[in-house]
C-alpha atoms as a PDB file:
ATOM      1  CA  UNK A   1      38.345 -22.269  22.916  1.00  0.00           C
ATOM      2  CA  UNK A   2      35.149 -22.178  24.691  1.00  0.00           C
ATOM      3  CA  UNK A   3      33.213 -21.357  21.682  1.00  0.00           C
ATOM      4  CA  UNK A   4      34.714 -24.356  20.385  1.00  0.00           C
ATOM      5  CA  UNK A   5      33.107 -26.191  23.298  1.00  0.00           C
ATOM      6  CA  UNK A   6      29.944 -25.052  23.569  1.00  0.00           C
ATOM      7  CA  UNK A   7      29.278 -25.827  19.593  1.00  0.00           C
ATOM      8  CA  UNK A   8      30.315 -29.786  20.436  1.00  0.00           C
ATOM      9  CA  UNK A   9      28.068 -30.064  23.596  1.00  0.00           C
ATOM     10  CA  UNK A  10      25.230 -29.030  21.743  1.00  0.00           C
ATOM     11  CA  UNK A  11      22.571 -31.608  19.961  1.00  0.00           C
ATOM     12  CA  UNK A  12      22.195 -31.751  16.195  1.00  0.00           C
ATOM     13  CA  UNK A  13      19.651 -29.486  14.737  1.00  0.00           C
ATOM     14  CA  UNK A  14      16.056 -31.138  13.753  1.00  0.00           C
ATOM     15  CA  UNK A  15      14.345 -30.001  10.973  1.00  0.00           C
ATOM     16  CA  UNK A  16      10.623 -28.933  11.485  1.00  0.00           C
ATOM     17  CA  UNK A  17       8.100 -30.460   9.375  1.00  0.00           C
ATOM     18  CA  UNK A  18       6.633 -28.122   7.108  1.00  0.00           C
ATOM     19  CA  UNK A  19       3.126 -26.642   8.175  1.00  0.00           C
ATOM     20  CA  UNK A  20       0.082 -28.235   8.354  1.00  0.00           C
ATOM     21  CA  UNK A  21      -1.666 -25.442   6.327  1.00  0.00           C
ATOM     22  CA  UNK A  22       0.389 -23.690   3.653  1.00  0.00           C
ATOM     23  CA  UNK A  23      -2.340 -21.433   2.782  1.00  0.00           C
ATOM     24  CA  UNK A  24      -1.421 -20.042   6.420  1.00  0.00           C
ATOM     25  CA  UNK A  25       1.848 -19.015   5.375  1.00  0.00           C
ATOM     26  CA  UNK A  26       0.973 -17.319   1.699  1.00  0.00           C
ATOM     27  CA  UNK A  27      -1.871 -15.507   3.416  1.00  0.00           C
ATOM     28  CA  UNK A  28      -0.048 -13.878   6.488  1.00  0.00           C
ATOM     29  CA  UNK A  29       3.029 -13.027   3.709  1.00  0.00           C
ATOM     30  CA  UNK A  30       0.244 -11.252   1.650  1.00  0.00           C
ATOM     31  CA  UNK A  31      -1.104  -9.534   4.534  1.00  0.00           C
ATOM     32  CA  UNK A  32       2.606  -8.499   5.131  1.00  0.00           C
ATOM     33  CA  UNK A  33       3.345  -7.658   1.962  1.00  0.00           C
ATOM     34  CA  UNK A  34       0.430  -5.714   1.609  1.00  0.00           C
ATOM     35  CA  UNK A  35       1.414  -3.541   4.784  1.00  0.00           C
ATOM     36  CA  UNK A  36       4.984  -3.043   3.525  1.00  0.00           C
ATOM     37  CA  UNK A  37       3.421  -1.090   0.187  1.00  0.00           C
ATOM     38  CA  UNK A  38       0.835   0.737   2.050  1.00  0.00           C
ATOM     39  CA  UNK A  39       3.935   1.820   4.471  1.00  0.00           C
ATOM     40  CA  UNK A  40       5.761   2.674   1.123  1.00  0.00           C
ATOM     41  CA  UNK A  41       3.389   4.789  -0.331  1.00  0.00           C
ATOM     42  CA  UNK A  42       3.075   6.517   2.899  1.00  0.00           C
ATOM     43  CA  UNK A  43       6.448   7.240   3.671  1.00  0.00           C
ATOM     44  CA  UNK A  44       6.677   8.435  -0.018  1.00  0.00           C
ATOM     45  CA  UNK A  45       3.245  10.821   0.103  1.00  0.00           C
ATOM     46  CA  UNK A  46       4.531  11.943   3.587  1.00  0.00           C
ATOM     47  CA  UNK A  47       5.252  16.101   3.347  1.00  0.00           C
ATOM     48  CA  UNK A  48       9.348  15.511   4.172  1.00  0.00           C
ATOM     49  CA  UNK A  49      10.023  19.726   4.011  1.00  0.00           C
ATOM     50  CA  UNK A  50       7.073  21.044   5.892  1.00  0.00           C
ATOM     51  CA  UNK A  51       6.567  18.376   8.118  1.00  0.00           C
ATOM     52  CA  UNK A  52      10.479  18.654   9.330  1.00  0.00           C
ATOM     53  CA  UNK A  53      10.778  22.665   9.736  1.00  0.00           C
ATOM     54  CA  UNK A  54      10.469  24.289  12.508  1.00  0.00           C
ATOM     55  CA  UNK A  55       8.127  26.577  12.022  1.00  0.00           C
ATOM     56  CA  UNK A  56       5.700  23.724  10.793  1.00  0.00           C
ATOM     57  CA  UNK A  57       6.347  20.733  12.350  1.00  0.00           C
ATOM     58  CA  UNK A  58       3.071  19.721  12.008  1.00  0.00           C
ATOM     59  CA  UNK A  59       2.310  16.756   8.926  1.00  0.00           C
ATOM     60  CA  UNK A  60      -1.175  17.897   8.847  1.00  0.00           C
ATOM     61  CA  UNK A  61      -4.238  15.742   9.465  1.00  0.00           C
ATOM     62  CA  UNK A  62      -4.256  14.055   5.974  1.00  0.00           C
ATOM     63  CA  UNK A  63      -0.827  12.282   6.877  1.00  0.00           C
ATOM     64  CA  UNK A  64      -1.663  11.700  10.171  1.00  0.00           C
ATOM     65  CA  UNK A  65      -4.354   9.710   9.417  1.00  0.00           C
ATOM     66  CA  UNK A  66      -2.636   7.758   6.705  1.00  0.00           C
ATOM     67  CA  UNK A  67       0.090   6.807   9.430  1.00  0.00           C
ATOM     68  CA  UNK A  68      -2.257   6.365  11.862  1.00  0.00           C
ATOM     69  CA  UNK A  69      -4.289   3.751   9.198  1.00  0.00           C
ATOM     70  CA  UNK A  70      -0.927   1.704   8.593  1.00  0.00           C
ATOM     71  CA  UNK A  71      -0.445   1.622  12.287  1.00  0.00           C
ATOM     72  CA  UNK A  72      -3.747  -0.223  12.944  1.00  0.00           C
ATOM     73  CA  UNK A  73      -3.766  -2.321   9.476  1.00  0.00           C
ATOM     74  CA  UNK A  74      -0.231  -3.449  11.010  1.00  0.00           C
ATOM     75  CA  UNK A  75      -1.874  -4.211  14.218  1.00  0.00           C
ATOM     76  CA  UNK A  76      -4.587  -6.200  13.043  1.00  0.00           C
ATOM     77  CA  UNK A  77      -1.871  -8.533  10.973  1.00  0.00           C
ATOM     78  CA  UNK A  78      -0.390  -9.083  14.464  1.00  0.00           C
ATOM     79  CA  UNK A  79      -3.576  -9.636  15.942  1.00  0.00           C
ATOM     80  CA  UNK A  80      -4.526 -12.177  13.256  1.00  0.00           C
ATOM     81  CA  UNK A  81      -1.028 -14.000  13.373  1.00  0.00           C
ATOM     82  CA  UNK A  82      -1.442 -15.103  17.141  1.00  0.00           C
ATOM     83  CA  UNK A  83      -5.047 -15.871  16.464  1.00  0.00           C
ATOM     84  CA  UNK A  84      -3.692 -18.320  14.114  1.00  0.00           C
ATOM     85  CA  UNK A  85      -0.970 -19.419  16.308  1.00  0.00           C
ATOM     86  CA  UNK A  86      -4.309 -20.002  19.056  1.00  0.00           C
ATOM     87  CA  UNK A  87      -5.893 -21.904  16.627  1.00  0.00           C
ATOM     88  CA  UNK A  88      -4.879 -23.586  13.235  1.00  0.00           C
ATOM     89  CA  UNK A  89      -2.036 -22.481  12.759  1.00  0.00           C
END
């Protein structure tokens, strides 16, 4: 029942215009999407059976570096996304 109440006091929903600059949108999904396959081909490249024993738990410096590189490239995508927000966007 209060569900029910809350839902009526609320206002109607207004739909947002659509942004002023659509390249905006394309270019921050390609920077996303572009993220999402280096993560892929990490995770896929990434030694699962040595990395994971216990004698080795180490991934060695080659994955650590790859990891490391998606961290930052993700970063920078965040980074770019409020600079946008700041400015044109």
């Amino acid at each position: 029942a209060m569900a029910n109440a809350s839902k009526k006091e609320r206002s109607e929903r207004v739909e947002l215009p659509p942004p002023p600059h659509v390249w905006i949108s394309w270019a921050v999904l390609f920077l996303y999407t572009a993220v999402a396959i280096e993560g892929a081909i990490v995770f896929y490249n990434y030694p699962w059976l040595t990395a994971i024993s216990i004698e080795n738990y180490s991934a060695g410096p080659v994955a650590f570096a790859s990891v490391q590189s998606g961290q930052i490239h993700l970063c920078c995508v965040y980074l770019i996304e409020t600079l946008l927000a700041l400015g044109p966007g």
